[in-house]
Protein backbone atom coordinates (compact mmCIF):
# COMPACT_ATOMS: atom_id res chain seq x y z
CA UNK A 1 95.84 108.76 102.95
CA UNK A 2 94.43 109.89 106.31
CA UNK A 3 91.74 107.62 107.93
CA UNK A 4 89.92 110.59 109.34
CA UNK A 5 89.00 111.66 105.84
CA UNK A 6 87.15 108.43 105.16
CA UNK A 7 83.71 108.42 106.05
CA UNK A 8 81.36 105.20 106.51
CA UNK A 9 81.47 103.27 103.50
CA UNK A 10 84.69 104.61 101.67
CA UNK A 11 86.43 101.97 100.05
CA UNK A 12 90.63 101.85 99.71
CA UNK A 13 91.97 99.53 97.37
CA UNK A 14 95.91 98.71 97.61
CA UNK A 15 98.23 99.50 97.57
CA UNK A 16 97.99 102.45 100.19
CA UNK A 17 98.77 103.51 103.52
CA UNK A 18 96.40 104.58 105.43
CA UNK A 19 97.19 107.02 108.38
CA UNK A 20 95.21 108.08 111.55
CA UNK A 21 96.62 109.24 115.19
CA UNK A 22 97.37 105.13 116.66
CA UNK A 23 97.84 102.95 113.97
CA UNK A 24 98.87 103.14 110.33
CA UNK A 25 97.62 100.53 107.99
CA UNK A 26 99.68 99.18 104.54
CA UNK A 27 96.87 97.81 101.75
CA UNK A 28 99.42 95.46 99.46
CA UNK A 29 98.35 94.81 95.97
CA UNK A 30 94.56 93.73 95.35
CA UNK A 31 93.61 94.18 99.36
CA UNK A 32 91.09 96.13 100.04
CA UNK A 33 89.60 98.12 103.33
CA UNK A 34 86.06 99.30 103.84
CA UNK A 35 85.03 101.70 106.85
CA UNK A 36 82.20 100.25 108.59
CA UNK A 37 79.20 102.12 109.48
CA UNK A 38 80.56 101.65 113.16
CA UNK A 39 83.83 103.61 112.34
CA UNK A 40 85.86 100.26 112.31
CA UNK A 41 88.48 99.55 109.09
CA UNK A 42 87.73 96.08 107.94
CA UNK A 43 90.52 95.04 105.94
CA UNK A 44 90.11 92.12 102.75
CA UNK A 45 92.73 90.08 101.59
């Protein structure tokens, strides 16, 4: 999934890769990311 289609407040559930131009970030099982209304990725485990 690319990060720059995820606008503030999209939710990812893993598993899933997220991809954007500096970093790549693997969801396992039951994780879960939320962009922040800053632009951030806050990841939950």
């Amino acid at each position: 999934m690319r990060r720059a289609g995820l606008a503030a407040g999209a939710e990812v559930t893993g598993p899933a890769v997220i991809e954007e131009g500096e970093a790549t970030s693997l969801l396992m099982p039951d994780e879960r990311a939320v962009v922040h209304e800053s632009g951030a990725l806050e990841v939950e485990w």
